[in-house]
Protein backbone atom coordinates (compact mmCIF):
# COMPACT_ATOMS: atom_id res chain seq x y z
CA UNK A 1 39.56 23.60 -71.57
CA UNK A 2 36.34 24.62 -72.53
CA UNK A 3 34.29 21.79 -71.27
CA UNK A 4 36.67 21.91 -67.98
CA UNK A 5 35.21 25.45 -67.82
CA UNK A 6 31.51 24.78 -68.36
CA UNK A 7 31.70 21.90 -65.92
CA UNK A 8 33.68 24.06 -63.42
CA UNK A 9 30.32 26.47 -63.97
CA UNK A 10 27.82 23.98 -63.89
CA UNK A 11 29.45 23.02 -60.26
CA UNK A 12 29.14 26.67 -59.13
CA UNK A 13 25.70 27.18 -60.07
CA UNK A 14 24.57 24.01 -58.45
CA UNK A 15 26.59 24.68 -54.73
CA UNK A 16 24.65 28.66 -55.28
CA UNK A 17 21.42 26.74 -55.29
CA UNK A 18 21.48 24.22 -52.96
CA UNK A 19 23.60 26.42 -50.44
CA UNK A 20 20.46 28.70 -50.74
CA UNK A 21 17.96 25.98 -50.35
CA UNK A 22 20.15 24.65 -47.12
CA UNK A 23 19.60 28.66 -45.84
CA UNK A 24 15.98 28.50 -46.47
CA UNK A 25 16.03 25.03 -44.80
CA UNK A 26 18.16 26.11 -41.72
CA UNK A 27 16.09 29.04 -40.85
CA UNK A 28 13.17 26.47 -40.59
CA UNK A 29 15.62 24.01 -38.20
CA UNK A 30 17.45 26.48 -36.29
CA UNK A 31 14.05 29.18 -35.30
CA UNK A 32 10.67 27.37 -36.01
CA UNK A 33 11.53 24.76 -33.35
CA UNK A 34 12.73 27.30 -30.88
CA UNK A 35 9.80 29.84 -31.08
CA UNK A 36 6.93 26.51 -30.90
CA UNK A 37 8.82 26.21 -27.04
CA UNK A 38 8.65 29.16 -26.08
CA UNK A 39 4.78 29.62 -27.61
CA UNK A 40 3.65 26.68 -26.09
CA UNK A 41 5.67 27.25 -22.69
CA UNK A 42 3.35 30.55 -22.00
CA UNK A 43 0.55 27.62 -22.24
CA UNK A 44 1.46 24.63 -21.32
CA UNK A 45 4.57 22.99 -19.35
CA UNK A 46 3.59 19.62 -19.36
CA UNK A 47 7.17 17.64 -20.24
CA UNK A 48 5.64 14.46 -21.92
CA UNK A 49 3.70 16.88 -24.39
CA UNK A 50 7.04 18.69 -24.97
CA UNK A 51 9.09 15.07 -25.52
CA UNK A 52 6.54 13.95 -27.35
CA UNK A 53 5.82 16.68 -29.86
CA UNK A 54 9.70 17.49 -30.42
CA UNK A 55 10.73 13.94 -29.65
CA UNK A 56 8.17 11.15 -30.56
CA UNK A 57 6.22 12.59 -32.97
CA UNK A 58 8.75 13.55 -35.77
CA UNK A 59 10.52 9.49 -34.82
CA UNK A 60 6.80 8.26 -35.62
CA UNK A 61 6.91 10.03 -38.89
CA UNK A 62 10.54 8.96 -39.85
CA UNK A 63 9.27 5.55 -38.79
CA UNK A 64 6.35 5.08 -40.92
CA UNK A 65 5.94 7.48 -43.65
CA UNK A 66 10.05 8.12 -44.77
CA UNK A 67 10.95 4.56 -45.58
CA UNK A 68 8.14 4.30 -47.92
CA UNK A 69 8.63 7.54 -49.48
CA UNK A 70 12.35 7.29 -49.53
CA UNK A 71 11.61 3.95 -51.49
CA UNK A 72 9.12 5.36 -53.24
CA UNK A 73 11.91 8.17 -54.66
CA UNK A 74 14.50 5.80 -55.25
CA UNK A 75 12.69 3.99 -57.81
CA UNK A 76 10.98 6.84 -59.47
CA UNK A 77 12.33 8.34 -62.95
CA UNK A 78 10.49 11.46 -63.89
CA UNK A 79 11.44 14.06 -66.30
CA UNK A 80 12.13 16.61 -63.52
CA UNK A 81 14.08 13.63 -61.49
CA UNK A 82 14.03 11.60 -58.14
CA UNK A 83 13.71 13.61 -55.52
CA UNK A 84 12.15 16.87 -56.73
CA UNK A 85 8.65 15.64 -57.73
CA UNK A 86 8.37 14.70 -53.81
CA UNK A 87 10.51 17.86 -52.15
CA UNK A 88 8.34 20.38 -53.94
CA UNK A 89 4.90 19.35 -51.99
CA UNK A 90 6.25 18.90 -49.17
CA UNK A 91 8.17 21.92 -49.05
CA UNK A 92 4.61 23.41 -50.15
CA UNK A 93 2.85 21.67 -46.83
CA UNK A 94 5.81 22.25 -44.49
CA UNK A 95 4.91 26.02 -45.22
CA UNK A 96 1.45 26.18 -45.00
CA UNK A 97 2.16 24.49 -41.76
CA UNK A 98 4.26 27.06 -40.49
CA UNK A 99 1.68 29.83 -41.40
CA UNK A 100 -1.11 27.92 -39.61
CA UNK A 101 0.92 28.30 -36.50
CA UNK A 102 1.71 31.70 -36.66
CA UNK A 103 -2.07 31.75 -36.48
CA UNK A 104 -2.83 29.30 -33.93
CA UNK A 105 -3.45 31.52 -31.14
CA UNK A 106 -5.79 33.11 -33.00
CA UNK A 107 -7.30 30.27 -34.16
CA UNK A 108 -7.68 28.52 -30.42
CA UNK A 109 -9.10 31.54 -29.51
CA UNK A 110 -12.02 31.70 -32.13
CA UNK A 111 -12.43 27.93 -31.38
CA UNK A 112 -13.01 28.62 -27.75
CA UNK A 113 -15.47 31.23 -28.61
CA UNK A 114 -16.57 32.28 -24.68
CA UNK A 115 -14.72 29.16 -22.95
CA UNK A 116 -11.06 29.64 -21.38
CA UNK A 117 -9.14 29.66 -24.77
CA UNK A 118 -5.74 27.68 -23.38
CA UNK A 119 -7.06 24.35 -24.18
CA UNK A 120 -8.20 25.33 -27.80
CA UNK A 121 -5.00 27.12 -28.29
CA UNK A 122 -2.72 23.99 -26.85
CA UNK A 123 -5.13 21.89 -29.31
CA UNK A 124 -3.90 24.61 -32.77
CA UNK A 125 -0.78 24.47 -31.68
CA UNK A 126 -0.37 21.03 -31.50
CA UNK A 127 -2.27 20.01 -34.53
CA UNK A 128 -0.31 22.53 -36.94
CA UNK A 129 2.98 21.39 -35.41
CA UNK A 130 2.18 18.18 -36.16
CA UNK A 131 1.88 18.59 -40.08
CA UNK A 132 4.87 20.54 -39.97
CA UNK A 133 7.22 17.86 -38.07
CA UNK A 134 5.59 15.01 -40.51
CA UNK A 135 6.07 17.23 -43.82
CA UNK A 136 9.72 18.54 -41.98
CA UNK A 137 10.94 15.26 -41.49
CA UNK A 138 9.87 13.51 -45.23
CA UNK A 139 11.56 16.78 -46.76
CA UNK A 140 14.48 16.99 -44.87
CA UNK A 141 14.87 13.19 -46.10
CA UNK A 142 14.38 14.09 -49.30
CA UNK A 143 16.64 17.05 -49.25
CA UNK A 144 19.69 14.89 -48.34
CA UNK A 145 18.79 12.87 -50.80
CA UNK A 146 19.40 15.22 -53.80
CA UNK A 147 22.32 16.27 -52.06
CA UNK A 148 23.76 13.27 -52.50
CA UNK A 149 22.71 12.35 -55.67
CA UNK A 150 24.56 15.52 -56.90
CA UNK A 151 27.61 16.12 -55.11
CA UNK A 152 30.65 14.05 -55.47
CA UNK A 153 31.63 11.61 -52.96
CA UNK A 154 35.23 12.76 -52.57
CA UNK A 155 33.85 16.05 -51.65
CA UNK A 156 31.09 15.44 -49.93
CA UNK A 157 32.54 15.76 -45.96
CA UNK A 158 34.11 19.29 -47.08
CA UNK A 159 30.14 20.41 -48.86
CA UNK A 160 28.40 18.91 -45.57
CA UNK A 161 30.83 21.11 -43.63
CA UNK A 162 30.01 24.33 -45.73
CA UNK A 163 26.35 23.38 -45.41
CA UNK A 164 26.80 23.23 -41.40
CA UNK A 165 28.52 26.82 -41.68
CA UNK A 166 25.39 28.04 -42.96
CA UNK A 167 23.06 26.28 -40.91
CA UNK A 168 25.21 27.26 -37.80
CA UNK A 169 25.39 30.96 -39.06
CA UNK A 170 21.99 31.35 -39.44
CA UNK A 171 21.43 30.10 -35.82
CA UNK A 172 23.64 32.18 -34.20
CA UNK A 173 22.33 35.18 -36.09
CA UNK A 174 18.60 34.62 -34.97
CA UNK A 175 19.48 33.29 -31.08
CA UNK A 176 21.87 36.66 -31.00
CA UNK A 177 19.00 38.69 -33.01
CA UNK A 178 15.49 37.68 -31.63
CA UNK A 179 16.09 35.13 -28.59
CA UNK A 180 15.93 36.92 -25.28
CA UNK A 181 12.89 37.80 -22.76
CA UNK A 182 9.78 39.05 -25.70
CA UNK A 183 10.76 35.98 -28.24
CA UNK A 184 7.21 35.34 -28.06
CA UNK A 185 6.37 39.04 -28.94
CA UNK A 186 8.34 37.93 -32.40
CA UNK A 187 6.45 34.71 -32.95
CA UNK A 188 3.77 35.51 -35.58
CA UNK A 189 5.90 38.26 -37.38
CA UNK A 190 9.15 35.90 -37.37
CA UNK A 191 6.71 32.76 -38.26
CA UNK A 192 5.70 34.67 -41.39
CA UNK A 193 8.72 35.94 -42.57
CA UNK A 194 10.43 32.23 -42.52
CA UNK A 195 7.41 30.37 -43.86
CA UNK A 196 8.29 33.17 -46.95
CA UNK A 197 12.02 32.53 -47.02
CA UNK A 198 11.79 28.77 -46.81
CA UNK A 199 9.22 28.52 -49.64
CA UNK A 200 11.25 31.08 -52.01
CA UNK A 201 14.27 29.10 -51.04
CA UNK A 202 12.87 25.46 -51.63
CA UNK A 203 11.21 26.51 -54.61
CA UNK A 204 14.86 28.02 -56.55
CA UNK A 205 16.37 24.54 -55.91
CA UNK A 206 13.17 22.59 -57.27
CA UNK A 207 13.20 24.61 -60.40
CA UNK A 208 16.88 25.24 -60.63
CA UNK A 209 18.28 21.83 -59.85
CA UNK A 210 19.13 19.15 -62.64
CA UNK A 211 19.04 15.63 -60.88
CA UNK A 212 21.76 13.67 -63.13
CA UNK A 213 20.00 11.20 -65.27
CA UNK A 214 19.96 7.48 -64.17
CA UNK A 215 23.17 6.25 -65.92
CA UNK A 216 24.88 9.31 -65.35
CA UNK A 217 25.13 8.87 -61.20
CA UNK A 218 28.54 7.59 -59.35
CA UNK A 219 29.04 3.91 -59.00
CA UNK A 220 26.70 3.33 -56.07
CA UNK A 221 29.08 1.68 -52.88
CA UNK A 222 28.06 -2.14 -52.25
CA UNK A 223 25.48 -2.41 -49.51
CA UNK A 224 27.53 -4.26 -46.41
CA UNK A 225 26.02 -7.72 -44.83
CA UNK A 226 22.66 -7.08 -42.64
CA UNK A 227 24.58 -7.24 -39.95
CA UNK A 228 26.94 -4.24 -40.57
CA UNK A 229 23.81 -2.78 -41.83
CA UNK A 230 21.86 -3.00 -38.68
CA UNK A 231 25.30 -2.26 -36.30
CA UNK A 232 25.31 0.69 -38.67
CA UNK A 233 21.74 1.96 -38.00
CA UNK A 234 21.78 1.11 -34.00
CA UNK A 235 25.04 2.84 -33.59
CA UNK A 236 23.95 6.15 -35.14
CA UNK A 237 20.33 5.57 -33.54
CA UNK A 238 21.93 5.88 -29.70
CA UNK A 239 24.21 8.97 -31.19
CA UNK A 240 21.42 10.69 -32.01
CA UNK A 241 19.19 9.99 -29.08
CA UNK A 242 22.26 10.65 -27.13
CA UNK A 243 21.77 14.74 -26.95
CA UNK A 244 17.55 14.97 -27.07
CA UNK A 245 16.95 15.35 -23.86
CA UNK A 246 18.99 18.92 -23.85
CA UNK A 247 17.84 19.46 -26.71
CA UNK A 248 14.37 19.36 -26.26
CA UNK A 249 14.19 20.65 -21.94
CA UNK A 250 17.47 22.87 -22.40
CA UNK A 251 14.61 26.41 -23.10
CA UNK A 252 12.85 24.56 -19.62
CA UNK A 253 15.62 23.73 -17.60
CA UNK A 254 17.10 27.26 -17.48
CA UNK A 255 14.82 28.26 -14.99
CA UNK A 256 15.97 25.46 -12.77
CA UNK A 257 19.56 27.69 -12.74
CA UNK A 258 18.83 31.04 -12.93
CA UNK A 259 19.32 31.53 -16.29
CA UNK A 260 16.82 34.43 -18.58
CA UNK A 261 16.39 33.60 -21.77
CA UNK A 262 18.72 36.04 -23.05
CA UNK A 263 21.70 34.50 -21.60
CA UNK A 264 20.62 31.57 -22.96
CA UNK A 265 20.18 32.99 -26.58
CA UNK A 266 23.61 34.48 -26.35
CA UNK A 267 25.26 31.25 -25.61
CA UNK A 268 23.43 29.07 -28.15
CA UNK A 269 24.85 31.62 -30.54
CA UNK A 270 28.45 31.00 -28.78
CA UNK A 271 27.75 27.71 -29.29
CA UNK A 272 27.12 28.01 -33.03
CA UNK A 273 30.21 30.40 -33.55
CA UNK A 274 32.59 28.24 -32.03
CA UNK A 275 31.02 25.04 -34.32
CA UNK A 276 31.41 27.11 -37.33
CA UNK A 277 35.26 27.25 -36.68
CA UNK A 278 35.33 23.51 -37.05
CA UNK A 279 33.15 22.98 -39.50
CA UNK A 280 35.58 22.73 -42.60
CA UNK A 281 38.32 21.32 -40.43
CA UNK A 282 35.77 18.91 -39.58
CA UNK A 283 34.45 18.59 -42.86
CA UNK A 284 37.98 17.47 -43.98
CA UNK A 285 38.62 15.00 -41.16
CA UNK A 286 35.99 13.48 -42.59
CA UNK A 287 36.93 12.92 -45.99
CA UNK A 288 40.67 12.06 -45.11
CA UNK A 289 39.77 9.98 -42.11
CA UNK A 290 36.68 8.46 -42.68
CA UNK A 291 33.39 10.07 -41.11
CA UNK A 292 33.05 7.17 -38.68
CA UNK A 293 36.35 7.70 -37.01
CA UNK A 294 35.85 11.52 -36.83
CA UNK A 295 31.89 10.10 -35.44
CA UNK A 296 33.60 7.98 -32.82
CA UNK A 297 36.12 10.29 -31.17
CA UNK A 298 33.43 12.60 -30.79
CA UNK A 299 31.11 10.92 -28.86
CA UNK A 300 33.25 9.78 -27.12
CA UNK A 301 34.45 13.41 -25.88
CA UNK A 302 30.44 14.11 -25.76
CA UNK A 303 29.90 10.97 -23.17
CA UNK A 304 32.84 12.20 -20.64
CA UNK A 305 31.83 15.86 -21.11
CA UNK A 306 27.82 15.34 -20.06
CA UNK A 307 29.04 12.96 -17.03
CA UNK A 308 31.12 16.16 -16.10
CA UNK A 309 28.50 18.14 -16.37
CA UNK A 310 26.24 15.89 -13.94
CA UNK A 311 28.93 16.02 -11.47
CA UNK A 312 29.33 19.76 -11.51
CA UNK A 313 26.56 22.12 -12.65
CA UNK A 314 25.27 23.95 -10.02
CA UNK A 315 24.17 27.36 -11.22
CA UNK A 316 23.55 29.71 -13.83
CA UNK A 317 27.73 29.73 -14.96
CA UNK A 318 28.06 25.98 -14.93
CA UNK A 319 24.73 25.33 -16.74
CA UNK A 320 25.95 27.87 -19.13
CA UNK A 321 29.37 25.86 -19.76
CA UNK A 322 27.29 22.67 -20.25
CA UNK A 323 25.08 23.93 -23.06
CA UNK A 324 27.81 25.20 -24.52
CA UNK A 325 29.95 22.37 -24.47
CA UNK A 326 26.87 20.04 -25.51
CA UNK A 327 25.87 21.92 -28.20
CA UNK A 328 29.82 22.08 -29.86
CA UNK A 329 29.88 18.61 -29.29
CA UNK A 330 27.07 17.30 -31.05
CA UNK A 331 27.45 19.70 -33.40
CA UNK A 332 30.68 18.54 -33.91
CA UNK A 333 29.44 14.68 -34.34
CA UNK A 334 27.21 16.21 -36.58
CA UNK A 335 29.48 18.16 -38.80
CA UNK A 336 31.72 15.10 -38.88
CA UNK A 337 29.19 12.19 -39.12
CA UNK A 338 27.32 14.24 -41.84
CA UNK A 339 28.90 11.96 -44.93
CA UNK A 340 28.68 8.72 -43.12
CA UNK A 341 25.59 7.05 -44.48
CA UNK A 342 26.23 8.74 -48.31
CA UNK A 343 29.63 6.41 -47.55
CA UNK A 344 28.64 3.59 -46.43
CA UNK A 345 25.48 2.66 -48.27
CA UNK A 346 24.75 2.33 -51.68
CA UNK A 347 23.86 5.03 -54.10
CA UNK A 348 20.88 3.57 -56.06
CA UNK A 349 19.26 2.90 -52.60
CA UNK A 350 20.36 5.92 -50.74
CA UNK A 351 17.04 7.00 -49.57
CA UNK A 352 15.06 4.15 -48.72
CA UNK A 353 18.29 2.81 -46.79
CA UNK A 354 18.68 5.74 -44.69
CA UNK A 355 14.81 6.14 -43.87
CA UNK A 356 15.21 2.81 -42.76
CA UNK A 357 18.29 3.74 -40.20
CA UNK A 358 15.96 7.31 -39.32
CA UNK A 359 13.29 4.59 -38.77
CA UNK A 360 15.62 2.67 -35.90
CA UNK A 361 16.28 6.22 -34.73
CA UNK A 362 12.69 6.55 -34.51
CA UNK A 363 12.00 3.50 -32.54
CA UNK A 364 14.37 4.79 -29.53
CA UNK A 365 13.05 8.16 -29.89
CA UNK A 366 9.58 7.32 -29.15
CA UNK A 367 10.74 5.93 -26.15
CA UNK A 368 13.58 7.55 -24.89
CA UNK A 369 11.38 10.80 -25.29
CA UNK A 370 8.36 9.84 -23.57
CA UNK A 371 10.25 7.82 -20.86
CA UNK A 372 12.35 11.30 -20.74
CA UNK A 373 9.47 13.43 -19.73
CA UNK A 374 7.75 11.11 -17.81
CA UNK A 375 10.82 10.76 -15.76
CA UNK A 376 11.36 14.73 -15.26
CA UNK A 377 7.83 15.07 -14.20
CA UNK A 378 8.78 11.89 -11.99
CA UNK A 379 11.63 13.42 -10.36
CA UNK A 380 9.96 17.11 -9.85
CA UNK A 381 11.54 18.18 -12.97
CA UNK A 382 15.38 18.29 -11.89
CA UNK A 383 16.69 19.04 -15.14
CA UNK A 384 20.38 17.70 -13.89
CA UNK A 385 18.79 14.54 -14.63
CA UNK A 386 19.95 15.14 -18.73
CA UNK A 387 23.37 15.42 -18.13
CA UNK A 388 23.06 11.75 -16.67
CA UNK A 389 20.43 9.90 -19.17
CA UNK A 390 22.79 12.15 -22.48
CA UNK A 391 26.09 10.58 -21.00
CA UNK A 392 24.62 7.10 -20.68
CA UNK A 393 23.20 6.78 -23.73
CA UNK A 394 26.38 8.12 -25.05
CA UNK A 395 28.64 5.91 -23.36
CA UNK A 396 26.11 2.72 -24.86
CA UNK A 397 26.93 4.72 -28.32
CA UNK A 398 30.74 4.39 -28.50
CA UNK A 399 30.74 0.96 -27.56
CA UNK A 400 28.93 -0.06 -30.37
CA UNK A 401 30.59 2.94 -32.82
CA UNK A 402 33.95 1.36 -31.57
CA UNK A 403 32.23 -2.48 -32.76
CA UNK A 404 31.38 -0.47 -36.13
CA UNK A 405 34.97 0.62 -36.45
CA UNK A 406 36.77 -2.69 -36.01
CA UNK A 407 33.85 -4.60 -38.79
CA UNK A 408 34.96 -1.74 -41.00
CA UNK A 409 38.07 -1.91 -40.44
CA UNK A 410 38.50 -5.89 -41.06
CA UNK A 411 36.26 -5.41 -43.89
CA UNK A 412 38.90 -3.30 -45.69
CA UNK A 413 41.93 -5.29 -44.80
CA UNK A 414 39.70 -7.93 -46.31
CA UNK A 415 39.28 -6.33 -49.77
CA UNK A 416 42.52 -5.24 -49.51
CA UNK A 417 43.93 -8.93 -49.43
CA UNK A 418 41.06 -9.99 -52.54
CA UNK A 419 42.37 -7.16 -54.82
CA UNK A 420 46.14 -7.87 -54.01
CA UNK A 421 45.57 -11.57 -54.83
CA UNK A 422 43.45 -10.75 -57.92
């Protein structure tokens, strides 16, 4: 009873600290993103930059610099564990990063000395956002990682889902608190204060955290064939290309419907309260259903909703009901997709496999995202063209989640039959 009560313990103290370190995190995800548009807007509306910054850039990174870290992690045995000795300097340079752009006006300016400043300010902007996406995206891997090197598998949909009510939580509070027409009055101030946050956060899981030793982790799943594996990887890769383009043009495209940007705040932060109502029921789906059944139904609702929304948004109201239903949609995919790769790929491998599947992400990104803005500026920046290019790609998606689905499934029935004749 006693050890049941010191493990029961142990367990609470370790959800406290990495819930706060996912708060920390999710005020980084949910604002930093959204106050660099609207910065950079008042400078520069060039839509390849924008796709390319938000959209290329961090797929580079995930491309080239996560796999070899993530392998780097997985075979590493410190005193202090896998994961932390790499999350605590990046969490250190993600940080910085986010300081340097709170001061990148500034900075432009001074570099500029007696020239027209926008070019020198375009130039901070873009160079400090840069080492925050590449530091973001390696610690965000890394985060995961520990995540699921702690928590147990049977649990893990229902801790992804309380994770997502957090992360949702704390983007509803700041699109309902700071996101309406003088977000860019906010920028430095709000910059500052969640560079602070973030760090404090990061830095109580990095000292707090006790990564189990090496022969204390859960038996590690068997890595499928290479062709399950790479079925696995394409299939999330067009998912998660799937809902960029709103993603990243949404703040632009509002103008295109007569929408201010507080409207828009307000129904971002719709969007999040409705997704935190299904995040646990989500979050259980998933761990009675299997995350890539819960995955597949929902982008498959996602691909019919954006064709909808090509066929009818016309103004301010029906752009309004799009970005809603987008964003509670692929939140949705998200909440219930969250313990897919954590179930299907091994344990001792966890990180370097799924910087490898962020690395086939990567390789559509860069060019869905480039070909994305280059196409907007092509077509005189209709922005109806998302709804089109999210329910295409979409569409592509569930085929192949639906191919995923039947492998899995025969690979079961398989084992199934081997254990039964055993």
């Amino acid at each position: 009873m006693e050890a049941a009560r010191h493990m029961r313990g142990g367990w609470i103290s370790l959800c406290a600290l990495l819930l706060l370190g996912d708060l920390g995190w999710s005020l980084k995800e949910r604002a930093v993103q959204e106050l660099f548009k609207a910065q950079l807007m008042l400078f520069s509306q060039n839509a390849i930059l924008l796709n390319v910054l938000l959209g290329a850039l961090p797929a580079l990174a995930a491309l080239t610099i996560s796999p070899a870290i993530g392998a780097w992690s997985d075979r590493s045995a410190t005193r202090w564990g896998r994961r932390i000795p790499f999350l605590l300097p990046t969490s250190l340079l993600t940080a910085c990063a986010m300081l340097g752009l709170a001061y990148s006006e500034a900075a432009g300016r001074a570099l500029a000395g007696s020239a027209e400043p926008t070019r020198w300010i375009v130039v901070a902007m873009v160079v400090c956002w840069s080492v925050f996406d590449v530091a973001t995206c390696v610690g965000n891997t890394l985060f995961l990682a520990l995540i699921n090197d702690t928590v147990p598998r049977h649990i893990l949909g229902r801790f992804c889902a309380l994770f997502r009510i957090v992360s949702l939580a704390t983007g509803a509070a700041f699109f309902a608190c700071f996101f309406d027409n003088s977000l860019t009055s906010w920028f430095r101030p709000l910059l500052i204060g969640l560079a602070a946050a973030y760090l404090a956060a990061m830095l109580a899981v990095c000292l707090g955290v006790r990564e189990p030793a090496p022969g204390a982790r859960a038996p590690a799943a068997a890595a499928g064939p290479a062709g399950e594996l790479a079925l696995l990887f394409a299939a999330v890769a067009l998912a998660a290309i799937a809902v960029l383009p709103l993603n990243i043009n949404s703040y632009n495209a509002r103008a295109q419907f007569g929408v201010d940007a507080a409207s828009f705040g307000r129904a971002i932060a719709l969007t999040y309260g409705i997704s935190i109502v299904l995040a646990w029921p989500l979050g259980w789906l998933a761990d009675r259903f299997h995350p890539l059944r819960v995955g597949g139904a929902v982008l498959a609702l996602y691909a019919l909703a954006m064709l909808g929304a090509w066929a009818g948004v016309a103004g301010r109201s029906s752009f309004l009901v799009a970005l809603v239903l987008h964003g509670v949609l692929a939140g949705a995919f998200l909440t219930g997709t969250a313990a897919l790769l954590p179930a299907m790929l091994p344990q001792a491998r966890f990180s370097q496999l799924a910087a490898l599947s962020a690395a086939v992400t990567a390789l559509l990104a860069v060019v869905s995202t480039v070909a994305m803005g280059a196409a907007l500026d092509g077509a005189g920046h209709d922005y109806r063209l998302l709804f089109l290019v999210e329910a295409g790609v979409a569409g592509l998606g569930v085929l192949l989640w639906w191919r995923l689905l039947r492998r899995h499934a025969a690979a079961r029935l398989a084992r199934g039959r081997a254990w039964v004749q055993s």
